[in-house]
Protein backbone atom coordinates (compact mmCIF):
# COMPACT_ATOMS: atom_id res chain seq x y z
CA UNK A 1 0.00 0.00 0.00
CA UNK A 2 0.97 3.47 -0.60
CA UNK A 3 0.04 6.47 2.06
CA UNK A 4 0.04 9.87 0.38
CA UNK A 5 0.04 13.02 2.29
CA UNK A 6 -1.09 16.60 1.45
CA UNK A 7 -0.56 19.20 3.72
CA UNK A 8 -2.64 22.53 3.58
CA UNK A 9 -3.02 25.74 5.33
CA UNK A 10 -5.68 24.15 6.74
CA UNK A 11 -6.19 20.76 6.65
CA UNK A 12 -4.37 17.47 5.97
CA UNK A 13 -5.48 15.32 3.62
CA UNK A 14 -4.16 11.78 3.29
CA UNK A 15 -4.84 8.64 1.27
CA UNK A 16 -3.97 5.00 0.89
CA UNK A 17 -3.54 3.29 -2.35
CA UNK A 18 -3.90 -0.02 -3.30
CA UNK A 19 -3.10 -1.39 -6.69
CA UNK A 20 -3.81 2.22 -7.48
CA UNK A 21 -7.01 2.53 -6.03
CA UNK A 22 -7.76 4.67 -3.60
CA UNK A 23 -9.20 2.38 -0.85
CA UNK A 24 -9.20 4.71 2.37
CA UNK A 25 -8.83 8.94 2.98
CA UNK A 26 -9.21 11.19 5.87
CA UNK A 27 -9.01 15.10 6.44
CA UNK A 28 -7.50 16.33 9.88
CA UNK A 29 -7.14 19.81 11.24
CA UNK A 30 -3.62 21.41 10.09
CA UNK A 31 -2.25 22.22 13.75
CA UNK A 32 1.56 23.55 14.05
CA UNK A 33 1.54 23.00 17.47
CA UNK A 34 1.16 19.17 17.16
CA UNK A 35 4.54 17.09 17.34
CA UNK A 36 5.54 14.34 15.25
CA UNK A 37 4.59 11.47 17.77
CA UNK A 38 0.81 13.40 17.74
CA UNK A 39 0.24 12.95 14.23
CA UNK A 40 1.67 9.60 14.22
CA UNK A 41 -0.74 8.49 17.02
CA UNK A 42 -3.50 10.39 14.95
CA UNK A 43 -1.80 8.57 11.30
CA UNK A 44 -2.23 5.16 13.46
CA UNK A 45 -5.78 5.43 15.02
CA UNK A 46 -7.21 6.56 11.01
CA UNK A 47 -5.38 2.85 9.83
CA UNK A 48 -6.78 1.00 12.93
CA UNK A 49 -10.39 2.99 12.54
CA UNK A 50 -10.47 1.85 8.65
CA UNK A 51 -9.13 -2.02 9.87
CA UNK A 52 -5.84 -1.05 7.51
CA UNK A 53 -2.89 -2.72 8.42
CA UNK A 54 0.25 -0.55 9.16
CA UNK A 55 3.27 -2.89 8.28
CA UNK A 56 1.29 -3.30 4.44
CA UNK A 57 2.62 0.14 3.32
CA UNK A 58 5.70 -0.18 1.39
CA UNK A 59 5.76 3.53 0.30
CA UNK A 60 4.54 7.10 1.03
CA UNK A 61 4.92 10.54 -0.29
CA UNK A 62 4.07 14.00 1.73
CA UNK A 63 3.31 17.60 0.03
CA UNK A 64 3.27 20.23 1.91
CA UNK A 65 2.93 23.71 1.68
CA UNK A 66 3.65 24.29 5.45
CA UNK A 67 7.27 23.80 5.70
CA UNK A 68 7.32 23.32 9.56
CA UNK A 69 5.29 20.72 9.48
CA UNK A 70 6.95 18.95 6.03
CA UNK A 71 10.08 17.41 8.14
CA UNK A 72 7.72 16.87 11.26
CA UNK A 73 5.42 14.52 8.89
CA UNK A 74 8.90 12.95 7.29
CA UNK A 75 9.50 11.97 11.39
CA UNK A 76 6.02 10.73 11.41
CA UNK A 77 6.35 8.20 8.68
CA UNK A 78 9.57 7.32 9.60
CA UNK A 79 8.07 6.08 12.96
CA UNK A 80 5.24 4.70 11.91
CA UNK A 81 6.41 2.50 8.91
CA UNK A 82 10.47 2.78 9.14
CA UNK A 83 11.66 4.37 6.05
CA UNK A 84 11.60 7.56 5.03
CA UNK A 85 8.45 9.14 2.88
CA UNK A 86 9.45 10.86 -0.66
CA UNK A 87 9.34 14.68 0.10
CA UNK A 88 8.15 16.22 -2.80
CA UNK A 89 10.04 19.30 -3.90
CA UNK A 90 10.70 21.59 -7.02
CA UNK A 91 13.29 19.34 -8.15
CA UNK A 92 11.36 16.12 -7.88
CA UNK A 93 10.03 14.65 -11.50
CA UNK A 94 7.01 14.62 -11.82
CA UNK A 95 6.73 14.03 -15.73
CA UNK A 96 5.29 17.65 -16.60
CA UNK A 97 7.48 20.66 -17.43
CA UNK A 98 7.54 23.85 -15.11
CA UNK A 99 6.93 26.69 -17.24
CA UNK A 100 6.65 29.24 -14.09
CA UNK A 101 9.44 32.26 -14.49
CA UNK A 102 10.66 30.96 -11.07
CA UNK A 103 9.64 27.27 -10.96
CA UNK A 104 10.56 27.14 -7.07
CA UNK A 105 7.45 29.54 -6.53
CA UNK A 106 4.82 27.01 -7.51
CA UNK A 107 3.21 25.31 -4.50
CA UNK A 108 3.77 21.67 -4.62
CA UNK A 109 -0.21 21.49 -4.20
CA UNK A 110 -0.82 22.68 -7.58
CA UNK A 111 1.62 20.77 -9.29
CA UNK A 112 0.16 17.65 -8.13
CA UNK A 113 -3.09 19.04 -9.06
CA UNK A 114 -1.54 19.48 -12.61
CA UNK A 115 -0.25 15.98 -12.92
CA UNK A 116 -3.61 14.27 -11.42
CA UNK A 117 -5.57 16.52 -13.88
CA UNK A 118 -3.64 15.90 -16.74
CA UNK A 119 -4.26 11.98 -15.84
CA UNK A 120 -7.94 12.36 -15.41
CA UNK A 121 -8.68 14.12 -18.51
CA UNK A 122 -5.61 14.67 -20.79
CA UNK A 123 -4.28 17.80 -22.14
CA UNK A 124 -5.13 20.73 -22.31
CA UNK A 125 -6.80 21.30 -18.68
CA UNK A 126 -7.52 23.97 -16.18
CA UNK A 127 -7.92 22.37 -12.72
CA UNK A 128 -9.62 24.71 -9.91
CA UNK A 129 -8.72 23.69 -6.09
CA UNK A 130 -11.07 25.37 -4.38
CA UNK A 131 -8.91 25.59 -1.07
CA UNK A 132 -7.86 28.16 1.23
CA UNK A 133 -6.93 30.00 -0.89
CA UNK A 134 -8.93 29.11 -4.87
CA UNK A 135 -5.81 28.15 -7.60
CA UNK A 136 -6.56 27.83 -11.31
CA UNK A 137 -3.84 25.94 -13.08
CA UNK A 138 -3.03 25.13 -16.88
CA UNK A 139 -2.00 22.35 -18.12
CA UNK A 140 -1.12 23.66 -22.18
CA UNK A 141 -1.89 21.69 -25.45
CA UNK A 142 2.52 20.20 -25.01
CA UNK A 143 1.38 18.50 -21.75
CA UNK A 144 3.37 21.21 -19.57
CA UNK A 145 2.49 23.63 -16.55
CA UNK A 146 1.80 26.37 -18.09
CA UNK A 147 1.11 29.18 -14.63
CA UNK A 148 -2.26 29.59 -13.04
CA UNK A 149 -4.22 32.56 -10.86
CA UNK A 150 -4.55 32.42 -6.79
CA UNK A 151 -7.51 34.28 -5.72
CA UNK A 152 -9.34 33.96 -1.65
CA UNK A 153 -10.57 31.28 -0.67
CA UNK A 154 -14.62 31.51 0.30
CA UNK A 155 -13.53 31.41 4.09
CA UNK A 156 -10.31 33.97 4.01
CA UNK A 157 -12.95 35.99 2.26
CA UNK A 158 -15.52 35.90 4.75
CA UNK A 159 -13.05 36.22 7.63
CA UNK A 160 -11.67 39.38 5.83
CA UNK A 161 -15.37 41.35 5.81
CA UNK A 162 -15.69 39.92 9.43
CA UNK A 163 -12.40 41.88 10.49
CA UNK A 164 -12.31 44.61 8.20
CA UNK A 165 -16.00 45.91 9.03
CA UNK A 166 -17.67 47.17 11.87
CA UNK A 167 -21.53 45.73 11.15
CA UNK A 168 -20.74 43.00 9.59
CA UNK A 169 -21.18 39.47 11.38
CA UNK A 170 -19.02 36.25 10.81
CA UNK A 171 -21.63 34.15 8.73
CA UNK A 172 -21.36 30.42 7.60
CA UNK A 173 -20.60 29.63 4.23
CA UNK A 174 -23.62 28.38 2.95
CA UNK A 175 -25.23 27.96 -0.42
CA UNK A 176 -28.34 31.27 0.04
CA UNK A 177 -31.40 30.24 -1.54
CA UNK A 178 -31.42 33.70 -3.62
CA UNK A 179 -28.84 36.21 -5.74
CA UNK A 180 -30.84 39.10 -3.49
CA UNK A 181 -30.26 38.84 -0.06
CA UNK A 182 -32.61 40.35 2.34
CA UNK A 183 -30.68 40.45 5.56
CA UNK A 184 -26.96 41.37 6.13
CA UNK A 185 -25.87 38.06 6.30
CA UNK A 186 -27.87 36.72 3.19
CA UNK A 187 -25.99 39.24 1.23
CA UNK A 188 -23.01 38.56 2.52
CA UNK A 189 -23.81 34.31 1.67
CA UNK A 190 -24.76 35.48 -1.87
CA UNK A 191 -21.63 37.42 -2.65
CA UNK A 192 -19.18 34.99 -1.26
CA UNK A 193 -20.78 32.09 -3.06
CA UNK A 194 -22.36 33.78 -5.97
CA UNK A 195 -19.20 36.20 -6.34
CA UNK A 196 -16.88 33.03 -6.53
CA UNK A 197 -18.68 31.06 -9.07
CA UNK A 198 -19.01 34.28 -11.55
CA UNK A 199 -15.11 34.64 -10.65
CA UNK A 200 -14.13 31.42 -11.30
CA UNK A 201 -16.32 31.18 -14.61
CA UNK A 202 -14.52 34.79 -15.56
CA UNK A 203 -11.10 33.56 -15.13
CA UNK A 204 -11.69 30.42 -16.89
CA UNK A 205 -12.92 31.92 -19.81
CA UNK A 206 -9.81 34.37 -19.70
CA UNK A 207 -7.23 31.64 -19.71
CA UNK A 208 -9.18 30.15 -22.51
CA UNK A 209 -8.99 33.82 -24.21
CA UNK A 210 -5.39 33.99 -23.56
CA UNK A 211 -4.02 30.60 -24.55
CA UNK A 212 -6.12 30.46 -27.61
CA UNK A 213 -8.41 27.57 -27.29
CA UNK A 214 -10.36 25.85 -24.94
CA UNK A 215 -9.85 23.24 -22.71
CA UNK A 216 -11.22 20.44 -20.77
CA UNK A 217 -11.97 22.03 -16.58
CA UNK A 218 -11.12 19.42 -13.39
CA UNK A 219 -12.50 20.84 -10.07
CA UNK A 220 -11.02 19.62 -6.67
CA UNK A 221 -10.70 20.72 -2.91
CA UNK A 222 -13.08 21.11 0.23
CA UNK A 223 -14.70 24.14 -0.72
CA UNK A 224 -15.86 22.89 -4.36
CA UNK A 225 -18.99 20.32 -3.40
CA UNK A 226 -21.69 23.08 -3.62
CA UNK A 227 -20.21 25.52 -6.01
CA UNK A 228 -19.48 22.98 -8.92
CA UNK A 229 -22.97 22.70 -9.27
CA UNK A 230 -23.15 25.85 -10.19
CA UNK A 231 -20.33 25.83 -12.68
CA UNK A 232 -21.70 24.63 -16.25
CA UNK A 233 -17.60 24.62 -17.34
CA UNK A 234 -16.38 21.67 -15.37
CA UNK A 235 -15.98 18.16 -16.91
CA UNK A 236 -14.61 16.46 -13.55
CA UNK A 237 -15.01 16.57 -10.20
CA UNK A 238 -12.83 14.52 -8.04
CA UNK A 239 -12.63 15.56 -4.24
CA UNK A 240 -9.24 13.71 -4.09
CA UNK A 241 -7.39 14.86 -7.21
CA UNK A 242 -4.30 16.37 -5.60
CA UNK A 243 -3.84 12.42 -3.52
CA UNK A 244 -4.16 11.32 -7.40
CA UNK A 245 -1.63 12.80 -8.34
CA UNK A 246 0.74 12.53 -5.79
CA UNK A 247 0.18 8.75 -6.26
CA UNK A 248 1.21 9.78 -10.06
CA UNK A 249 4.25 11.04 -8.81
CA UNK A 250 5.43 8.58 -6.36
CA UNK A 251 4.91 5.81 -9.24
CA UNK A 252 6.51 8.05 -11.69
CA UNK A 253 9.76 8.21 -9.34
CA UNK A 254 9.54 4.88 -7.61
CA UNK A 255 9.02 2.53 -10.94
CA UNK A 256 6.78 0.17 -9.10
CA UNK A 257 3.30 -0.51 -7.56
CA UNK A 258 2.81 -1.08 -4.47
C-alpha cells in the first residue's frame, strides 16, 4: 500500500492506495503545534479505525505547503512504517514541465493538481482547487504547466469582511437560496458564493482567451462540493485529485506498484 500526504493551510489530507485505487482517505485539522509522535498516534488510530494494516505500506509521499510541518510529517512516517516518505520538492520529477518564471514559486499542491488533472482528462486542462486560498492551473496543449491565478478562498474571504467591518457578522458559508439577499448576512452568503462562481467562470474563460483555445476544466478541494454545481464549465469533479496525483508522482519516481 501506498500512504500519500497533502498538507494545507488548513487541513491534511491523506490517502492510501492499493493497486492504485484509492481504498481509504481522511481530512485532519492542520495544527503547528502538534509534534511528530501526535500525528503519528493520529496517522495510526485513522489505519486501525479503517481495519488497515500498518506494516502493508511499502511507500509514502508528503506535500506540503507548510514547511514546519513537512520534516515533522517525514518523522512521522519514519516512525510509523520505518523508512523515510518521498518529500516532494521543485526538483522532484514529476513528468510535466515547469513553465513558471521561477519554478521554485509554484506550491507543490498545484503541481500535483496538474499531474492528477492531466491523468484524469488529458491535455489541455484547467484544474480549480477550491482551497484556502482558490488556484486555477493550466495544463497547455505540449502536456506542460503552463502558470495559473490564486484568488481567496470563500472562508479567508468571509473572515476578511468579518475583520475589516464594523456591522458586519461572521456568517457560515452556505449555499443562500437567492442572488438578493434580504438580511446582512444573506448578502453577505450570496456574494461569497455567488461572487466566486461568476469569478471562477470569468477567469476560466480568460485563460481560454489567452491561450487560444479551450480546454477540458477538473474541479477539486473542500470548498468545491456546492459551487461545482453551479459551474456549467467543469468536466470532472474529483474531491481527491491532488492524492491522485501525488500517487502519479510517487509511481513516476519509484518505478513500481505497491
Amino acid at each position: 500500500m501506498l500512504l500519500t500526504i497533502d498538507i494545507g493551510n488548513t487541513h491534511i489530507a491523506s490517502g492510501v492506495f492499493s493497486d492504485q485505487n484509492l481504498i481509504s482517505h481522511w481530512r485532519i485539522s492542520t495544527d503547528l503545534k502538534k509534534t511528530e509522535d501526535e500525528y503519528a498516534v493520529i496517522l495510526s488510530n485513522l489505519f486501525s479505525m479503517d481495519n488497515l494494516d500498518l506494516e502493508k505500506v511499502k511507500g509514502a509521499i508528503v506535500e506540503s505547503v507548510v514547511p514546519h510541518l513537512t520534516w515533522n510529517f517525514k518523522k512521522t512516517v519514519n516512525r510509523l512504517f520505518h523508512f523515510d516518505p518521498l518529500v516532494m520538492t521543485h526538483d522532484t520529477d514529476i513528468g510535466l514541465v515547469n513553465r513558471y518564471d521561477n519554478p521554485q514559486e509554484v506550491g507543490m499542491d498545484r503541481l500535483a493538481n496538474a499531474v492528477g488533472g492531466k491523468a484524469a482528462l488529458g491535455a489541455p486542462v484547467i484544474i480549480v482547487d477550491f482551497g484556502t486560498a482558490i488556484t486555477l492551473d493550466l495544463v497547455d496543449r505540449d502536456g506542460a504547466y503552463a502558470g495559473g491565478i490564486i484568488m481567496p478562498g470563500q472562508e479567508m474571504s468571509a473572515d476578511s469582511l468579518f475583520k475589516r467591518t464594523s456591522r458586519l457578522p461572521r456568517i457560515s458559508l452556505i449555499r443562500p437560496p437567492r442572488v438578493l439577499g434580504a438580511s446582512a448576512v444573506a448578502s453577505m452568503q450570496s456574494g461569497l458564493f455567488y461572487g466566486t462562481i461568476g469569478a471562477v467562470e470569468t477567469l476560466i474563460r480568460r485563460i481560454w482567451d489567452e491561450a487560444g483555445y479551450k480546454t477540458k476544466v477538473a474541479v477539486t478541494g473542500g470548498g468545491a462540493v456546492e459551487l461545482v454545481k453551479e459551474i456549467p464549465l467543469v468536466d470532472l469533479f474529483d474531491p481527491y485529485l491532488t492524492l491522485r496525483g501525488l500517487e502519479l508522482i510517487w509511481l513516476h519516481n519509484s518505478g513500481s506498484r505497491i
